[in-house]
N, C-alpha and C. Protein backbone atom coordinates (compact mmCIF):
# COMPACT_ATOMS: atom_id res chain seq x y z
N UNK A 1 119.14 184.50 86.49
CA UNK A 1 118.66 183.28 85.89
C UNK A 1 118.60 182.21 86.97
N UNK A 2 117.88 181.57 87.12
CA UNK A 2 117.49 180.96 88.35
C UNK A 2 118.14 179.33 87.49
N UNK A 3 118.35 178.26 88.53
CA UNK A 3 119.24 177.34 88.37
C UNK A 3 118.67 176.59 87.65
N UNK A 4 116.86 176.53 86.97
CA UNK A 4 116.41 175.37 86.60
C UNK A 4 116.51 175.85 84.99
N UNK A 5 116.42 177.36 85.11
CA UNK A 5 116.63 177.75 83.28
C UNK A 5 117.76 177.86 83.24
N UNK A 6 118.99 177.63 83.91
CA UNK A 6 120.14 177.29 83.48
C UNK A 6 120.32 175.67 83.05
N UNK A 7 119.55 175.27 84.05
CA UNK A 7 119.83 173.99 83.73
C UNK A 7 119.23 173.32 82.10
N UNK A 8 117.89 173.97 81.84
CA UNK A 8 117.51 174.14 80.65
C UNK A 8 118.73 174.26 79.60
N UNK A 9 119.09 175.47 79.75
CA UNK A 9 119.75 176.17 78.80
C UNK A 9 121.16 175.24 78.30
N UNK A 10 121.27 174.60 79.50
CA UNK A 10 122.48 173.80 78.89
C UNK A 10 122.23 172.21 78.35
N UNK A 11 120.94 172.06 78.41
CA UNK A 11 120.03 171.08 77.76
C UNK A 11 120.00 171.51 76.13
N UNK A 12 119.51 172.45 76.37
CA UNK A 12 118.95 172.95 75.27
C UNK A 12 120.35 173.31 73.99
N UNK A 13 121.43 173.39 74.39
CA UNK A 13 122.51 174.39 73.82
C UNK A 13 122.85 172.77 72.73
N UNK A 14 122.45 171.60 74.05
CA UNK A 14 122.92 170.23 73.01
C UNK A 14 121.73 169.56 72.14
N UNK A 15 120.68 170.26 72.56
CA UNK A 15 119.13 169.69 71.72
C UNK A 15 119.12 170.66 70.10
N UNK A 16 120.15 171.38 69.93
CA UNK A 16 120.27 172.70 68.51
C UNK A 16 120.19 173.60 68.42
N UNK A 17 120.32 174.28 70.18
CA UNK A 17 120.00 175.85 70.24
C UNK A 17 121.45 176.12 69.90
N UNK A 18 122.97 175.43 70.04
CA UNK A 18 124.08 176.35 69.63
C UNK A 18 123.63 176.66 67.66
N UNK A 19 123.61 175.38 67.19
CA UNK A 19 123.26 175.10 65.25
C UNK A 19 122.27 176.09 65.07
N UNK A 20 121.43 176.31 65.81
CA UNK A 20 120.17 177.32 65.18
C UNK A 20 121.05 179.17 66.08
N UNK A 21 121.52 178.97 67.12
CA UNK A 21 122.13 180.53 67.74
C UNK A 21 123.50 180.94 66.04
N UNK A 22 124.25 179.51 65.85
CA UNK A 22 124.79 179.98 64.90
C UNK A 22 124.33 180.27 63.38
N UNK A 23 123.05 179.89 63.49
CA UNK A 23 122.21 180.03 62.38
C UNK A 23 121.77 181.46 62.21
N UNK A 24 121.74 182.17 63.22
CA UNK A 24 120.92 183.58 63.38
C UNK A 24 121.90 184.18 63.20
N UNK A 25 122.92 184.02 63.65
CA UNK A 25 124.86 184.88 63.66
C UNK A 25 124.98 184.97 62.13
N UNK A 26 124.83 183.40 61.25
CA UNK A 26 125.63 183.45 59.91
C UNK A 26 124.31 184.73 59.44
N UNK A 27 123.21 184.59 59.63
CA UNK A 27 122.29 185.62 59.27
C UNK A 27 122.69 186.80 59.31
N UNK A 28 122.87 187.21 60.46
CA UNK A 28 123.26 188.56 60.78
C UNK A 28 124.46 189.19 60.13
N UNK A 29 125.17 188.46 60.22
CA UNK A 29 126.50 188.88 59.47
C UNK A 29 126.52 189.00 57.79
N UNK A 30 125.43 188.08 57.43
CA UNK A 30 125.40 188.81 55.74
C UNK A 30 124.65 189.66 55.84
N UNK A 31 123.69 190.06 56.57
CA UNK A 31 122.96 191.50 56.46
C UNK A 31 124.01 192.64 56.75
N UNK A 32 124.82 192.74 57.56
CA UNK A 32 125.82 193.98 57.72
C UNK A 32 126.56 193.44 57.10
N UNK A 33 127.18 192.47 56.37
CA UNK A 33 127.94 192.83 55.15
C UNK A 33 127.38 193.12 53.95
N UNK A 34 126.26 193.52 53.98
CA UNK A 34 125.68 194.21 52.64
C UNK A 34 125.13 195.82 53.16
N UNK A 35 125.58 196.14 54.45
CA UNK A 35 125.12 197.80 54.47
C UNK A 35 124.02 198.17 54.74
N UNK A 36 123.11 197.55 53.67
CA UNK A 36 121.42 198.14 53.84
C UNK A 36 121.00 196.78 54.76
N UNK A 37 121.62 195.91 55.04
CA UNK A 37 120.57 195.18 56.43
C UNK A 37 121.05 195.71 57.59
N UNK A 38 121.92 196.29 57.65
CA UNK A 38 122.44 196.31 59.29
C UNK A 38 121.23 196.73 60.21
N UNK A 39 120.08 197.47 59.66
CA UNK A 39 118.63 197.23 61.01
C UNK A 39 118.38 196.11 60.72
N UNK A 40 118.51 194.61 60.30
CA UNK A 40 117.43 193.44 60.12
C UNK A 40 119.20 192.77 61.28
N UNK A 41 120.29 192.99 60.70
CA UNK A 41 121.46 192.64 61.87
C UNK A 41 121.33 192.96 63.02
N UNK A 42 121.07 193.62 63.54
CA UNK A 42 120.72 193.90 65.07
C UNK A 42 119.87 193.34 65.33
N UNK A 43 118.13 193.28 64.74
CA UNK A 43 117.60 192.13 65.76
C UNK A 43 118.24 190.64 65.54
N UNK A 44 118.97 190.73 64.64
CA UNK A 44 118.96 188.52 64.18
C UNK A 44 120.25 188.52 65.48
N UNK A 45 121.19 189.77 65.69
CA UNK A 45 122.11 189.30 66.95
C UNK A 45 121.15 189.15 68.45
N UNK A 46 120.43 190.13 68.18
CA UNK A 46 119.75 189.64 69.29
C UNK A 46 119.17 188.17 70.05
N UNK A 47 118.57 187.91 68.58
CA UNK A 47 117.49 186.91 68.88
C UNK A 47 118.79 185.90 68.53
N UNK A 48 119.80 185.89 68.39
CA UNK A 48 120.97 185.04 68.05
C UNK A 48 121.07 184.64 69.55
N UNK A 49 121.47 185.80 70.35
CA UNK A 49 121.42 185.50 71.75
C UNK A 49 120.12 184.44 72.44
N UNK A 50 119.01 184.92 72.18
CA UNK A 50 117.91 184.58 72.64
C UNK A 50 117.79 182.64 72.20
N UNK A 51 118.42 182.93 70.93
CA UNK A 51 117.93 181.24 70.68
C UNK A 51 119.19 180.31 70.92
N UNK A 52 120.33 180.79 71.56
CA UNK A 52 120.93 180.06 72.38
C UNK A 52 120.72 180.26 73.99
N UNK A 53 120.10 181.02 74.35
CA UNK A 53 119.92 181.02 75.73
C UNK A 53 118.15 181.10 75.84
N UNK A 54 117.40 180.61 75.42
CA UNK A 54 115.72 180.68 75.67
C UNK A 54 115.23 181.15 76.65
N UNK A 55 115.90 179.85 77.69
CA UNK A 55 114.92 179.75 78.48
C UNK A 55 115.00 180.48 79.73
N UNK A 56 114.08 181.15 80.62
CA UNK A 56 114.33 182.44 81.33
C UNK A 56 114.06 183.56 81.08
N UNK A 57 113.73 183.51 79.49
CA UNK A 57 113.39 184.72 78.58
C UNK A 57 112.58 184.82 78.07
N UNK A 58 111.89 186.07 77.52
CA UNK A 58 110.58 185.96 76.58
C UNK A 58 110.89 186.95 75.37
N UNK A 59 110.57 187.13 74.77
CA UNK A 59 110.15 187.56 73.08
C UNK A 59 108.87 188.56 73.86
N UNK A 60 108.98 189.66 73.27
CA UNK A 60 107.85 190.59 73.43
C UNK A 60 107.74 191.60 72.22
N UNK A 61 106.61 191.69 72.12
CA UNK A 61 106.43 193.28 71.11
C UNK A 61 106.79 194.80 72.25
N UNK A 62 107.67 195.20 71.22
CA UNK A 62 108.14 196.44 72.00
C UNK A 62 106.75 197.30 72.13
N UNK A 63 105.92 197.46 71.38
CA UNK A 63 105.23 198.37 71.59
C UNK A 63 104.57 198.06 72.25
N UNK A 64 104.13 196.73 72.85
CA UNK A 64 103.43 196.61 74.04
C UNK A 64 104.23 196.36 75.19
N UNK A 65 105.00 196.27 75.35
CA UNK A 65 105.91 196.58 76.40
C UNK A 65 106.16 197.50 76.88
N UNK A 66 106.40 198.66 75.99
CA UNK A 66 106.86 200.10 76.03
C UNK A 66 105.78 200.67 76.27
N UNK A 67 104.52 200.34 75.45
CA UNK A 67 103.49 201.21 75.29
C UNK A 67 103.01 202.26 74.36
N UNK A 68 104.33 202.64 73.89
CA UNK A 68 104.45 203.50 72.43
C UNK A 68 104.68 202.43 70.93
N UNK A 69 104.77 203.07 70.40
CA UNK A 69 104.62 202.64 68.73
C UNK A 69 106.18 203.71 68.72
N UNK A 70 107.56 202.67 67.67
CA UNK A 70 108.17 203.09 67.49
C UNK A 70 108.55 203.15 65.55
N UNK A 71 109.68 203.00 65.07
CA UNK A 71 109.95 203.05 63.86
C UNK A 71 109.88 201.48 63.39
N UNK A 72 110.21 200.49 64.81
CA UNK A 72 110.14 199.51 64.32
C UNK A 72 108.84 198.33 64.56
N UNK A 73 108.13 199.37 65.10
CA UNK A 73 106.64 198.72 65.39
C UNK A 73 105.91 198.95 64.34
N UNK A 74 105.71 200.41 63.82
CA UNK A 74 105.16 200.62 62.62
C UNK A 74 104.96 200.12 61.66
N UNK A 75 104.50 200.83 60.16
CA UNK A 75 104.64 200.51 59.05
C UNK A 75 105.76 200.64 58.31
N UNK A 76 106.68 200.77 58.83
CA UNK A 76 108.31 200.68 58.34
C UNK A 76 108.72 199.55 58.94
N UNK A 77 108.06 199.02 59.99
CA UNK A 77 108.38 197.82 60.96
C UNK A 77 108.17 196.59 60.01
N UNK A 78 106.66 196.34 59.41
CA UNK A 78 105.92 195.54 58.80
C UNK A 78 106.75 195.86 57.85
N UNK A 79 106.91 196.56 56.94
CA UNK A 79 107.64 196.33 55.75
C UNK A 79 109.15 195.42 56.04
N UNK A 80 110.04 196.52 56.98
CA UNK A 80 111.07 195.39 57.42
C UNK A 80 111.04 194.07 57.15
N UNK A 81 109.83 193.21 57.90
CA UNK A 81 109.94 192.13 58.36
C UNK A 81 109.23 191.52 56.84
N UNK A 82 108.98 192.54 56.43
CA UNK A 82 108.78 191.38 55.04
C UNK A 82 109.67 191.45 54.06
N UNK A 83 110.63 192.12 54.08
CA UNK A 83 111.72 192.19 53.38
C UNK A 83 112.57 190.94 54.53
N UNK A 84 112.70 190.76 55.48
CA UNK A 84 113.27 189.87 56.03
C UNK A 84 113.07 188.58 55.97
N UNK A 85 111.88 187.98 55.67
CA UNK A 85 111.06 187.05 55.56
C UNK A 85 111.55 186.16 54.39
N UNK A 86 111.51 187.68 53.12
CA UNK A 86 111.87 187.13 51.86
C UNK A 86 113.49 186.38 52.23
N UNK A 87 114.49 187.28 52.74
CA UNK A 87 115.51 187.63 52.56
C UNK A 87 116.34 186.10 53.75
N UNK A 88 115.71 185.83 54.93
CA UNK A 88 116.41 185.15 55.68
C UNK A 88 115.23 184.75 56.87
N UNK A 89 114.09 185.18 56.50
CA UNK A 89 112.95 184.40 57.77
C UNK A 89 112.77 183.02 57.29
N UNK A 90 112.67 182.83 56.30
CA UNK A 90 111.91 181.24 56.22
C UNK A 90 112.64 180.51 56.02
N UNK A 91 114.33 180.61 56.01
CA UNK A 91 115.37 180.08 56.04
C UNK A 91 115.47 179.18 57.44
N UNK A 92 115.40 180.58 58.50
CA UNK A 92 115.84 180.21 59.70
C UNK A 92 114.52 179.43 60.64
N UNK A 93 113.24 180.01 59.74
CA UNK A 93 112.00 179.30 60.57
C UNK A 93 112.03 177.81 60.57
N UNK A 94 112.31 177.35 58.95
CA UNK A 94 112.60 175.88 58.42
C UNK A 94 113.58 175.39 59.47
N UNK A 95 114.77 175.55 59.55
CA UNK A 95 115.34 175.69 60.43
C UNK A 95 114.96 175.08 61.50
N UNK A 96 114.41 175.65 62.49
CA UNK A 96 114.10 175.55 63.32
C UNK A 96 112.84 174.44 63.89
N UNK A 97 111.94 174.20 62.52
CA UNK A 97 110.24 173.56 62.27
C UNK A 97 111.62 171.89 62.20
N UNK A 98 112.20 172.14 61.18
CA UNK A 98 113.08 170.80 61.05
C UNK A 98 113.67 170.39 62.40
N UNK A 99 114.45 171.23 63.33
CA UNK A 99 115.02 170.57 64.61
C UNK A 99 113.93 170.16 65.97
N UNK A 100 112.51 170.88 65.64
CA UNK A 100 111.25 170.51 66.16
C UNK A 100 110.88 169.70 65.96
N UNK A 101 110.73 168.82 65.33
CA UNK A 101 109.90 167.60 64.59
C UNK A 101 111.20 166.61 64.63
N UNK A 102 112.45 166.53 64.86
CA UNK A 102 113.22 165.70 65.35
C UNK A 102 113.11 165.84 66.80
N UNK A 103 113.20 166.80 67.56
CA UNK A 103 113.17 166.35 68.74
C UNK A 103 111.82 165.66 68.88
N UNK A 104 110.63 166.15 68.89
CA UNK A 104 109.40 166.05 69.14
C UNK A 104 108.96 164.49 69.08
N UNK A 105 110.28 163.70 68.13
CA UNK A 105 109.89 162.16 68.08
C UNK A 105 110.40 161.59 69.37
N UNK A 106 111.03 162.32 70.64
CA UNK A 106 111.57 161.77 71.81
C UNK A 106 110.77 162.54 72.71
N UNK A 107 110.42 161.59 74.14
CA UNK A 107 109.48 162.30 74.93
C UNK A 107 110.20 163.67 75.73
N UNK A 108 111.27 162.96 76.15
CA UNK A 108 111.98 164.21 76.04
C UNK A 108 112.77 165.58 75.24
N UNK A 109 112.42 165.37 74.24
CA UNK A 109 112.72 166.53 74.09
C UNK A 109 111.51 167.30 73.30
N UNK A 110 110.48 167.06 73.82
CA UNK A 110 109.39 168.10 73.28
C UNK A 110 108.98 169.24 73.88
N UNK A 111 109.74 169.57 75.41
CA UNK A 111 110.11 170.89 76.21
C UNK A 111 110.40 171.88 74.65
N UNK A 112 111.53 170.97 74.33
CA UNK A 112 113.36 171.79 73.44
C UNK A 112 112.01 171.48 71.91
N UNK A 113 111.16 171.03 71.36
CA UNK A 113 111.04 170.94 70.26
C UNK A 113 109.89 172.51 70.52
N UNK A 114 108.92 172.37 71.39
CA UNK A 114 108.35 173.48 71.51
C UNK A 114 108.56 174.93 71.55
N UNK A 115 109.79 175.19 72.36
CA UNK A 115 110.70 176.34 72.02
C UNK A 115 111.22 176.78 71.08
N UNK A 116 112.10 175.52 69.77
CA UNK A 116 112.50 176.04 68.38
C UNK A 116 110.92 176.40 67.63
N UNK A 117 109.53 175.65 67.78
CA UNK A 117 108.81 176.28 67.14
C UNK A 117 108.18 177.64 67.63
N UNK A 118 108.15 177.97 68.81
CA UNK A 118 108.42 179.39 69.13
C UNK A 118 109.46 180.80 68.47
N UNK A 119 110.73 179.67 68.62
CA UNK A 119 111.51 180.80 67.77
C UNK A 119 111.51 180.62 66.41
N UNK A 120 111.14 179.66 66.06
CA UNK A 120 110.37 179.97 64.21
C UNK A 120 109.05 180.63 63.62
N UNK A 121 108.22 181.26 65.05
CA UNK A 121 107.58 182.20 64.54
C UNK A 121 108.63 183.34 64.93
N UNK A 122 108.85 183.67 65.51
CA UNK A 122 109.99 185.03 65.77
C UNK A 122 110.91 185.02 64.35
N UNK A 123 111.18 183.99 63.94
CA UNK A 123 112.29 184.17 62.98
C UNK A 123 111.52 184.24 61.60
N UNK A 124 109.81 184.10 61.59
CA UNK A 124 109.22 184.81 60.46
C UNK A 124 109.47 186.15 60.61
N UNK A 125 109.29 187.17 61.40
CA UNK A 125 108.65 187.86 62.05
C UNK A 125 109.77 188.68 62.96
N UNK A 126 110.60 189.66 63.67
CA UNK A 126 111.84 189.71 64.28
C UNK A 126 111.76 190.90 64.64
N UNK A 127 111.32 191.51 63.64
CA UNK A 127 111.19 193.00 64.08
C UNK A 127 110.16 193.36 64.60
N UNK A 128 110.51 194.69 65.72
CA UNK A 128 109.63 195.16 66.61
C UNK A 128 109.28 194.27 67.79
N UNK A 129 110.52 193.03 68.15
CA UNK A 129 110.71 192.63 69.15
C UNK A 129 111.72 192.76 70.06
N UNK A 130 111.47 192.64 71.26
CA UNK A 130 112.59 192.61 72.48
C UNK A 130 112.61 191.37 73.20
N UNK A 131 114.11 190.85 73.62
CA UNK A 131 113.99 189.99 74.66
C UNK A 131 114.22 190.49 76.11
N UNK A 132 112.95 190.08 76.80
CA UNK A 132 113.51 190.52 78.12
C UNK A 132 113.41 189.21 79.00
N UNK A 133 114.55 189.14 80.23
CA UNK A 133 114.04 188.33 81.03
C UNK A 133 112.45 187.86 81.32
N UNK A 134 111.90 186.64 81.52
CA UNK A 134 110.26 186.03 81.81
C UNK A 134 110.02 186.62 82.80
N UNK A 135 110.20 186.72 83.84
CA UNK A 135 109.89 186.96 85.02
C UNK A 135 109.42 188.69 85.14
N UNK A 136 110.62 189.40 84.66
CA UNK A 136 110.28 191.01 84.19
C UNK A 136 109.32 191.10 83.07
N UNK A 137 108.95 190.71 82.04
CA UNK A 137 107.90 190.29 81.16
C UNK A 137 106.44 190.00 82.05
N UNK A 138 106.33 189.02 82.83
CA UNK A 138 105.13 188.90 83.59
C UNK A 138 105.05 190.06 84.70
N UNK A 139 105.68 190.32 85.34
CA UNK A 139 105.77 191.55 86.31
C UNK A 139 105.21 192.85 85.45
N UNK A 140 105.63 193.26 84.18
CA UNK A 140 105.43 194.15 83.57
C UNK A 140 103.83 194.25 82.68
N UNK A 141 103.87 193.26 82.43
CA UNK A 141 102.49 193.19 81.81
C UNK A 141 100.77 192.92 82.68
N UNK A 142 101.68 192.53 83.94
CA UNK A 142 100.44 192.88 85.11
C UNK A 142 100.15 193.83 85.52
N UNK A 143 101.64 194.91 85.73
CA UNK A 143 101.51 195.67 86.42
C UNK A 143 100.30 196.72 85.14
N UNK A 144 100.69 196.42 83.92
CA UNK A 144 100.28 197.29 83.20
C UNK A 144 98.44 197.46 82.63
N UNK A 145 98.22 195.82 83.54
CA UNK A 145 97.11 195.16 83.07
C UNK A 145 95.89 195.97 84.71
């Protein structure tokens, strides 16, 4: 992580990325305490990670990353995410559209308001994504291009 997305990141941790990282956690944790979410729990820890640490990182579709189509790219994928949607996406998107539109009234912080509306489409939406470092993300998708 190079020093300026750290420096971000600890911008960002006081602009609502810890309130929205613990937002994705309280998520995650009622899905594996009910059994049948624990696949919708694994990505919300993920992206739990991701939306306290952003910046440096990207959100990708696995299957274009990978190149294959997996269980969670599919049509078991799409269903997922609309059972998630119902269940805890538009919770956490609101979420997120709300801490956007407060920052967004300061010039500074419309870096930090642009990013929560980034991760409020992810948090429609969750499955059949990966976070990988930005830098490996652009490297990878050239090389592939």
């Amino acid at each position: 992580m190079s020093v300026l997305s750290l420096l971000l990141n600890i911008a960002w941790i006081v602009c609502g990325g810890l309130w929205m990282a613990l937002g994705w956690i309280v998520a995650a944790v009622i899905m594996v305490i009910t059994i049948v979410g624990i696949p919708w729990a694994k990505a919300a820890f993920n992206i739990a990670l991701y939306a306290l640490l952003p910046f440096g990182q990207k959100a990708v579709s696995r299957a274009d990353y990978s190149g294959q189509e997996d269980i969670g790219t599919g049509p078991l994928g799409v269903l997922g995410n609309i059972i998630w949607l119902v269940l805890a996406g538009w919770w956490l998107a609101l979420g997120h559209v709300i801490v956007a539109v407060l920052l967004a009234v300061t010039i500074i912080g419309i870096p930090f308001a642009w990013a929560h509306l980034k991760l409020a489409g992810i948090a429609l939406w969750p499955i059949g994504k990966m976070i990988v470092p930005a830098d490996e993300a652009v490297f990878h998708y050239a090389r592939r291009r």
